[in-house]
C-alpha atoms as a PDB file:
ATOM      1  CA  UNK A   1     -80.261  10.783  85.523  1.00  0.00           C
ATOM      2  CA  UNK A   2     -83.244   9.104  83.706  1.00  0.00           C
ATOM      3  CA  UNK A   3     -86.330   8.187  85.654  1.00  0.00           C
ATOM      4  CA  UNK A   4     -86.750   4.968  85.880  1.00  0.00           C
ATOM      5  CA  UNK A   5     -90.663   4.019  85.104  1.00  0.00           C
ATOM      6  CA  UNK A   6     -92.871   0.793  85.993  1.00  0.00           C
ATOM      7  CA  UNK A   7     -93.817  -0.600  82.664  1.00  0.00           C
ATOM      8  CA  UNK A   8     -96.214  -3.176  81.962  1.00  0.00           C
ATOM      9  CA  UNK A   9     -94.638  -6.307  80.684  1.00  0.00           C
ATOM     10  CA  UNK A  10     -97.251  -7.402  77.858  1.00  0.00           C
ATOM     11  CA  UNK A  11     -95.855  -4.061  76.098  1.00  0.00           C
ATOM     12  CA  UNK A  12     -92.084  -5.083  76.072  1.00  0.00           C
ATOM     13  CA  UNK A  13     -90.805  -6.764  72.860  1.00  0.00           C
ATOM     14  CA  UNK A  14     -88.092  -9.159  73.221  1.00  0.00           C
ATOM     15  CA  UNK A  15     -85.949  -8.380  70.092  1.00  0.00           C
ATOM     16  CA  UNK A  16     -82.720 -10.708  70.167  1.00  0.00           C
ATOM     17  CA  UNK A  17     -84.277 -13.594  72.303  1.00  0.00           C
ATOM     18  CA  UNK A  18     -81.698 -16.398  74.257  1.00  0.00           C
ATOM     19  CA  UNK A  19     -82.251 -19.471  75.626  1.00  0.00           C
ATOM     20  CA  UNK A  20     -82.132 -19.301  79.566  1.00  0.00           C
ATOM     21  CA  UNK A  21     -79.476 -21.731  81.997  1.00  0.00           C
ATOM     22  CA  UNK A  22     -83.016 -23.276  83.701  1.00  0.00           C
ATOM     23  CA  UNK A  23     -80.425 -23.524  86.797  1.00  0.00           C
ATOM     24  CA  UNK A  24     -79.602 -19.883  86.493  1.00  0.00           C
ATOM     25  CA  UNK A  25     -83.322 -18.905  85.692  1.00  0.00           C
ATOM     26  CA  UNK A  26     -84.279 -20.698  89.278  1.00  0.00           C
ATOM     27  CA  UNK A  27     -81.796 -18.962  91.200  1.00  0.00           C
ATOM     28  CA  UNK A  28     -82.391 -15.223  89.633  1.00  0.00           C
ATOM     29  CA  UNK A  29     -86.190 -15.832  89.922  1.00  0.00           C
ATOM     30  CA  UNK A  30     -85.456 -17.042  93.786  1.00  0.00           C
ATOM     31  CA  UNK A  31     -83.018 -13.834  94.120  1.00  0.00           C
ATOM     32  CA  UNK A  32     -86.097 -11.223  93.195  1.00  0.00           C
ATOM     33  CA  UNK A  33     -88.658 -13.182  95.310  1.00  0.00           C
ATOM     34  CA  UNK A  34     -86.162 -12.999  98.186  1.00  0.00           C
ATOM     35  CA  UNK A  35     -84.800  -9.724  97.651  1.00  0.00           C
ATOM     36  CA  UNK A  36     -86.431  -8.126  94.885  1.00  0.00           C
ATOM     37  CA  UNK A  37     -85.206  -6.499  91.456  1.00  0.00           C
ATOM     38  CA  UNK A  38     -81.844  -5.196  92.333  1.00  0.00           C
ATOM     39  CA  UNK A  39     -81.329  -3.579  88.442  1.00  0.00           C
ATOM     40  CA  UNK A  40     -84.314  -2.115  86.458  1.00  0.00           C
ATOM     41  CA  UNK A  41     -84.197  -3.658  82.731  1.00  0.00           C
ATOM     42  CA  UNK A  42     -83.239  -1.296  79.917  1.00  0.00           C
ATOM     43  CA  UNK A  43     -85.909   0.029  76.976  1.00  0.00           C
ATOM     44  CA  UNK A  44     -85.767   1.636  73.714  1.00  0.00           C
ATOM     45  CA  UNK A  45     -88.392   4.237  73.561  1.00  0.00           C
ATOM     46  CA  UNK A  46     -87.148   5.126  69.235  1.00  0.00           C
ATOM     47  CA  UNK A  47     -89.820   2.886  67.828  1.00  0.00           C
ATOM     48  CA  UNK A  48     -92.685   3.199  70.587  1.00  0.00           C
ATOM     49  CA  UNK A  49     -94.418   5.501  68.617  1.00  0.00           C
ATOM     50  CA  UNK A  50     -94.701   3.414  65.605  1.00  0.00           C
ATOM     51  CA  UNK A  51     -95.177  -0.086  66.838  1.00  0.00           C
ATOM     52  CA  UNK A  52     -96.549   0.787  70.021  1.00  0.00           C
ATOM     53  CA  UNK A  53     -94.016  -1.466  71.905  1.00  0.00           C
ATOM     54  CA  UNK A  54     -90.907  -0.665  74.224  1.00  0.00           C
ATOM     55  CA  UNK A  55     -88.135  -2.856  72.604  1.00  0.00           C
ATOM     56  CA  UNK A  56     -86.136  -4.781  75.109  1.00  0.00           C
ATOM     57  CA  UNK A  57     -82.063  -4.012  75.273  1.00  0.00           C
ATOM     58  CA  UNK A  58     -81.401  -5.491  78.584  1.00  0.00           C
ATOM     59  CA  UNK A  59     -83.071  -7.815  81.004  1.00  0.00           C
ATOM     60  CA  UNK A  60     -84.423 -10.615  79.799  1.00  0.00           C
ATOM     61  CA  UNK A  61     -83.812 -12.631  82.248  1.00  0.00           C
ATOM     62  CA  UNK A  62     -85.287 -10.029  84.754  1.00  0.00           C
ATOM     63  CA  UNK A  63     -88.622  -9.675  82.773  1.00  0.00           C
ATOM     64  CA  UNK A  64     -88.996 -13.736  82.693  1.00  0.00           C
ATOM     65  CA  UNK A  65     -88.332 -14.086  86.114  1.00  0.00           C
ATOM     66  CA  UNK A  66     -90.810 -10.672  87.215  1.00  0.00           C
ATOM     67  CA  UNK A  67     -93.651 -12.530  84.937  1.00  0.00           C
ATOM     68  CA  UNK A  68     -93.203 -16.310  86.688  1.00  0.00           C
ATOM     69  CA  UNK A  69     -93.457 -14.330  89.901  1.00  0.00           C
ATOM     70  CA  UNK A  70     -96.827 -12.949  88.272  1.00  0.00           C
ATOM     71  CA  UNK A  71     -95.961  -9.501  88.474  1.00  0.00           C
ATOM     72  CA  UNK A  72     -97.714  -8.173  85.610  1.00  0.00           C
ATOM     73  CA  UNK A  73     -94.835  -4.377  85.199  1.00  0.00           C
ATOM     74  CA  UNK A  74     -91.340  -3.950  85.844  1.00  0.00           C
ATOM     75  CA  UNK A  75     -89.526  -1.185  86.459  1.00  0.00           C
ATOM     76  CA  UNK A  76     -87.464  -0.021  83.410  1.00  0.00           C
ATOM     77  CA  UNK A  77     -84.982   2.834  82.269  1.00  0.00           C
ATOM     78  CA  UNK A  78     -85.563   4.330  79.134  1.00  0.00           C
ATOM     79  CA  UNK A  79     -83.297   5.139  76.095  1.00  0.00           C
ATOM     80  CA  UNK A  80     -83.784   6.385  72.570  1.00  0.00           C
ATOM     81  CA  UNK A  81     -81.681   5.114  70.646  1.00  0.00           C
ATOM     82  CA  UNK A  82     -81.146   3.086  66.722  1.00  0.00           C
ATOM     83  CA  UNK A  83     -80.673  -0.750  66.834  1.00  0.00           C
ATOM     84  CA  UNK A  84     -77.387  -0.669  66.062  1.00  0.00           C
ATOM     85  CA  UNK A  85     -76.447   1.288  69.676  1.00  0.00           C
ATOM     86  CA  UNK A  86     -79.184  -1.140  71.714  1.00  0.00           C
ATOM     87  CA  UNK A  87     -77.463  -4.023  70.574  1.00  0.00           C
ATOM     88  CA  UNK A  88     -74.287  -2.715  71.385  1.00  0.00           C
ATOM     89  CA  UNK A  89     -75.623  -1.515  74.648  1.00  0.00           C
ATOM     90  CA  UNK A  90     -77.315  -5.566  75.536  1.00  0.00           C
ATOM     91  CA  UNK A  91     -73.497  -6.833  74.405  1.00  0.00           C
ATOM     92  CA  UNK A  92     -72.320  -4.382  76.703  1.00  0.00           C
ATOM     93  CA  UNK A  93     -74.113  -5.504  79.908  1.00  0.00           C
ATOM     94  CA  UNK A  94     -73.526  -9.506  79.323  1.00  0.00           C
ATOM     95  CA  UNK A  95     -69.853  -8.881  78.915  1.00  0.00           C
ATOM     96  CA  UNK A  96     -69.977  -6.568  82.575  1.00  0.00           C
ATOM     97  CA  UNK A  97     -71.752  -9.725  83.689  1.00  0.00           C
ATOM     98  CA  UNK A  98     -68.701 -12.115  82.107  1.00  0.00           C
ATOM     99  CA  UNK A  99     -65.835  -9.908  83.176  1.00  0.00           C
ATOM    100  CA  UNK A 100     -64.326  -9.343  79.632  1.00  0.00           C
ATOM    101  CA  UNK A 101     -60.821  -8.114  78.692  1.00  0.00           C
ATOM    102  CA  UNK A 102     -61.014  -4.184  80.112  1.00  0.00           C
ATOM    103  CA  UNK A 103     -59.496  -2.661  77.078  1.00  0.00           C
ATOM    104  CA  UNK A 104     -62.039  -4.211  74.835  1.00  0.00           C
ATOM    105  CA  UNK A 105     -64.673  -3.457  77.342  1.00  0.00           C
ATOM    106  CA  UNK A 106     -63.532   0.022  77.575  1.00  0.00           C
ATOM    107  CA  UNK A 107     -63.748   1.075  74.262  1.00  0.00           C
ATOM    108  CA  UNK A 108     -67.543  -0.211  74.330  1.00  0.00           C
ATOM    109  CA  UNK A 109     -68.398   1.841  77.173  1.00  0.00           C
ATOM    110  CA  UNK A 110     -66.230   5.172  75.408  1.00  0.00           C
ATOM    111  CA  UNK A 111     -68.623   4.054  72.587  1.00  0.00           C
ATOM    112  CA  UNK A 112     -71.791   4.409  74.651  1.00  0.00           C
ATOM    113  CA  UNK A 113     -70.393   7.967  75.845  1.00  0.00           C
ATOM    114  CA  UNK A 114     -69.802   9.118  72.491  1.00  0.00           C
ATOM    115  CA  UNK A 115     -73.500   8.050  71.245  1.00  0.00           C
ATOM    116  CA  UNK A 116     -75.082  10.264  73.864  1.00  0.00           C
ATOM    117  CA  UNK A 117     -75.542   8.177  76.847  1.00  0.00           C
ATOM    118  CA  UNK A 118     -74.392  10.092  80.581  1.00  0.00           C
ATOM    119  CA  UNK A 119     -72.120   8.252  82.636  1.00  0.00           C
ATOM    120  CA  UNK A 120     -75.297   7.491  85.118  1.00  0.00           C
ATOM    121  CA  UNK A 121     -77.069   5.832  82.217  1.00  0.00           C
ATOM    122  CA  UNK A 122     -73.999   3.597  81.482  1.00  0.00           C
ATOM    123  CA  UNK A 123     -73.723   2.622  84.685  1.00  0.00           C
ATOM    124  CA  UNK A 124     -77.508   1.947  84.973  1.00  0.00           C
ATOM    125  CA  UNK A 125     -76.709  -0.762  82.107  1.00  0.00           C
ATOM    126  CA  UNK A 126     -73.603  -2.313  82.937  1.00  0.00           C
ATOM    127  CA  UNK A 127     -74.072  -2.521  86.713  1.00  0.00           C
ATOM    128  CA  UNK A 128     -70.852  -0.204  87.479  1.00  0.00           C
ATOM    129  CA  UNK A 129     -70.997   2.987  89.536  1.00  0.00           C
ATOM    130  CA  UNK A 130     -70.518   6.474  87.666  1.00  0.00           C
ATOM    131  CA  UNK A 131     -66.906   6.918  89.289  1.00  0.00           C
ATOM    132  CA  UNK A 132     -66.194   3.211  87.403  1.00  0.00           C
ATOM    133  CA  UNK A 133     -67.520   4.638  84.195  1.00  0.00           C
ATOM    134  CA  UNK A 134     -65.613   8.347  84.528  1.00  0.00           C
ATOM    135  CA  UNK A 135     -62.619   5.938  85.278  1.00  0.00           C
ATOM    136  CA  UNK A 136     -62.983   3.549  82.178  1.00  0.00           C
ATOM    137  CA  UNK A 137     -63.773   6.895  80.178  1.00  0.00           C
ATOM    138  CA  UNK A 138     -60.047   8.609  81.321  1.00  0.00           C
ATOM    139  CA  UNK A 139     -58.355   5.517  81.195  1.00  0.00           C
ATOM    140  CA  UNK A 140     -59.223   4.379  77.649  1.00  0.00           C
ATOM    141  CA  UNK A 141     -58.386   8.192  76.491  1.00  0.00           C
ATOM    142  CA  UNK A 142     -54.795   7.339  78.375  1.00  0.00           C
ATOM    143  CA  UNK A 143     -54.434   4.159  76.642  1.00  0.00           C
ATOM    144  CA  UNK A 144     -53.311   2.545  79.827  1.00  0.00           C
ATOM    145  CA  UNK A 145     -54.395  -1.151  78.928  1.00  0.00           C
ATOM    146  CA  UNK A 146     -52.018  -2.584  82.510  1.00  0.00           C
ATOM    147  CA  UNK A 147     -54.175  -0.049  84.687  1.00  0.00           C
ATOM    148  CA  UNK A 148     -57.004  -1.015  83.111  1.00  0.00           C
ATOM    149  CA  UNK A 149     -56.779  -4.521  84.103  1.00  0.00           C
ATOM    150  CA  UNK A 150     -56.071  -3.507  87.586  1.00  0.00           C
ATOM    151  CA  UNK A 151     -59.388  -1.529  88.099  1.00  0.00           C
ATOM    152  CA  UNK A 152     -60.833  -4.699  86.191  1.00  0.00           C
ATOM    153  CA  UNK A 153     -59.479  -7.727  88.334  1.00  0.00           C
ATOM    154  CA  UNK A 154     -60.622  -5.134  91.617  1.00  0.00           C
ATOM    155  CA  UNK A 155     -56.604  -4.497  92.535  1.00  0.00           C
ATOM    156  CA  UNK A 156     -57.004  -0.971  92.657  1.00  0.00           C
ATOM    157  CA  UNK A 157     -60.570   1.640  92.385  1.00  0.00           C
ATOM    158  CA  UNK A 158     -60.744   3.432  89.275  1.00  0.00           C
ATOM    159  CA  UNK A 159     -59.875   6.573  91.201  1.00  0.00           C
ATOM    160  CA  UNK A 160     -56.377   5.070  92.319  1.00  0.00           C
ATOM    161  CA  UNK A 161     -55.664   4.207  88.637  1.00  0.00           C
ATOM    162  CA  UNK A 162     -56.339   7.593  87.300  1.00  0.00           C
ATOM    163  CA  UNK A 163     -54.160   9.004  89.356  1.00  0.00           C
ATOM    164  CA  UNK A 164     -51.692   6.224  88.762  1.00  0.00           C
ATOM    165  CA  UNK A 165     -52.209   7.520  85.279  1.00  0.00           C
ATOM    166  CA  UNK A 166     -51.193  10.642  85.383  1.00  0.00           C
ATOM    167  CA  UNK A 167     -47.650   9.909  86.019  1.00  0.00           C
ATOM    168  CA  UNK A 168     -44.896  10.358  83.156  1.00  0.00           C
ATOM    169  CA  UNK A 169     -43.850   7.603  82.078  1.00  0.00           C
ATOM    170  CA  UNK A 170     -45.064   3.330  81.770  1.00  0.00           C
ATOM    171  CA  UNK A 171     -42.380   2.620  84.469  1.00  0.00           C
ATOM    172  CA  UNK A 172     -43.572   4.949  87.228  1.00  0.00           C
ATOM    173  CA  UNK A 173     -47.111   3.408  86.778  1.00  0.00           C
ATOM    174  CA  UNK A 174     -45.815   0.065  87.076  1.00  0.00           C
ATOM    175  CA  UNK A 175     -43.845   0.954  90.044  1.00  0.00           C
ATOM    176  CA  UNK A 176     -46.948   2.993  91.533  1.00  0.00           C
ATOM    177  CA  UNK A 177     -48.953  -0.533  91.669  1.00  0.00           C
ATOM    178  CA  UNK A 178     -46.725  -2.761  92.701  1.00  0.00           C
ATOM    179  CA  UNK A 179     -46.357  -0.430  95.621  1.00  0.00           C
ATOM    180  CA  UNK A 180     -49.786   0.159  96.097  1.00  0.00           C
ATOM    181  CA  UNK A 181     -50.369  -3.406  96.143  1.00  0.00           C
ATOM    182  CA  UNK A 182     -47.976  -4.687  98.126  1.00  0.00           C
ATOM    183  CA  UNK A 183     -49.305  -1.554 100.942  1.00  0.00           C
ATOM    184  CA  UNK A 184     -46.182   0.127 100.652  1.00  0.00           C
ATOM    185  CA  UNK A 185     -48.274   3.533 100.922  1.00  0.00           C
ATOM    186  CA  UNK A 186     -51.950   4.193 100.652  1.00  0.00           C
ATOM    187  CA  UNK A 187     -54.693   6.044  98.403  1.00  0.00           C
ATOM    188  CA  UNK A 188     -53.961   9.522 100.434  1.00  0.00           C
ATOM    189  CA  UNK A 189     -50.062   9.016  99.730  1.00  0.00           C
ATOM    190  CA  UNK A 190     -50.693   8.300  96.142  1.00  0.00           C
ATOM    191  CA  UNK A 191     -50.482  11.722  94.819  1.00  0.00           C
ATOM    192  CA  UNK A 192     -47.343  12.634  97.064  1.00  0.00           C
ATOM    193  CA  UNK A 193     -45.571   9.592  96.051  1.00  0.00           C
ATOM    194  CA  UNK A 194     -46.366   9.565  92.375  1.00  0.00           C
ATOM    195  CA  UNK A 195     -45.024  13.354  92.340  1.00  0.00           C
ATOM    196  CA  UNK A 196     -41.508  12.340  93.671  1.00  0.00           C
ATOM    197  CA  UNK A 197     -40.875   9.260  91.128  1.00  0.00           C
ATOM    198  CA  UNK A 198     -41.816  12.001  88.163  1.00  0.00           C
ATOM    199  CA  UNK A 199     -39.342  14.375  90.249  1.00  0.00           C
ATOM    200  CA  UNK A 200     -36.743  11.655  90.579  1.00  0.00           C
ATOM    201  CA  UNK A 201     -37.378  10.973  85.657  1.00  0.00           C
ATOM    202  CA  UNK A 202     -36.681  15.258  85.740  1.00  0.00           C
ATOM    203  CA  UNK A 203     -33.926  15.444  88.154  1.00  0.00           C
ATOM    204  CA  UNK A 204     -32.174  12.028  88.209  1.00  0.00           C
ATOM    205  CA  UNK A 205     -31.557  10.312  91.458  1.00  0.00           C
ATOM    206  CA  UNK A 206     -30.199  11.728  94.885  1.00  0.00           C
END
């Protein structure tokens, strides 16, 4: 896990600037006066030495809220990494923000994993716990787009849908969530019950 580290704001260069919802900008600068910064914003540390600037990946928002509320740092996590990768990383946390299609989303965040980043530091980014990430991880590697949109829509954790995933065929892991779902049996039955419908494809029915 990367430290996160206060960092003054007149050294943070905003690279791919947006215009700002001024009705959004109110109510995130009212949520950090009331409640502070729940997320630290996101930095590129590849070109410090050369510029002498931390460039911005995520937080905008954040930072122009922090300065209105004349707070003169913010705290930050640091990456080093090219362009290309922070502005896939800044696409990555708006579309966790806008609830995107999960297979799409997914393959970003496999992406992210594959250019270095730990599981922690993705999560740091897109607001998801590391158990989400490990799940999207598994779950893209499975190519199980329908449990995918489960953990997505919040029907089922991303630890019910790995497991969901792990049984033999399409048709058990349909009939696993609609089960689930409709409380038939619960997360510590999973396993047992996911075992006999694989028993039931070997054996036939008894």
């Amino acid at each position: 896990m990367r430290k996160i580290q206060d960092i003054p704001i007149s050294k943070i260069k905003i690279i791919n600037p947006r215009e700002r919802d001024p009705s959004k900008f109110e109510e995130n600068v009212n949520s950090i006066r009331d409640v502070g910064l729940k997320r630290p914003v996101v930095l590129n540390t590849r070109y410090l030495d050369k510029t002498g600037m931390y460039e911005l990946v995520c937080g905008q928002g954040r930072i122009e809220a922090v300065r209105q509320l004349g707070e003169l740092t913010i705290p930050a996590l640091m990456v080093d990494v090219d362009r290309p990768t922070a502005l896939i990383m800044s696409i990555a946390e708006n579309a966790a923000r806008q609830t995107p299609a999960p297979i799409w989303f997914a393959k970003m965040v496999k992406g992210l994993y594959e250019s270095g980043m730990s599981a922690n530091d993705i999560g740091e980014v897109i607001g998801k716990s590391d158990e989400a990430v490990y799940g999207y991880l598994k779950l893209i590697k499975w190519g199980e787009e329908i449990l995918l949109n489960a953990v997505e829509q919040g029907r089922v954790s991303a630890t019910v849908a790995i497991e969901m995933a792990r049984s033999s065929t399409p048709e058990n892991q349909r009939l696993l969530l609609e089960g689930y779902e409709q409380g038939e049996f619960n997360p510590r039955e999973l396993k047992t019950v996911r075992k006999l419908l694989d028993l039931r494809n070997r054996f036939g029915k008894v």
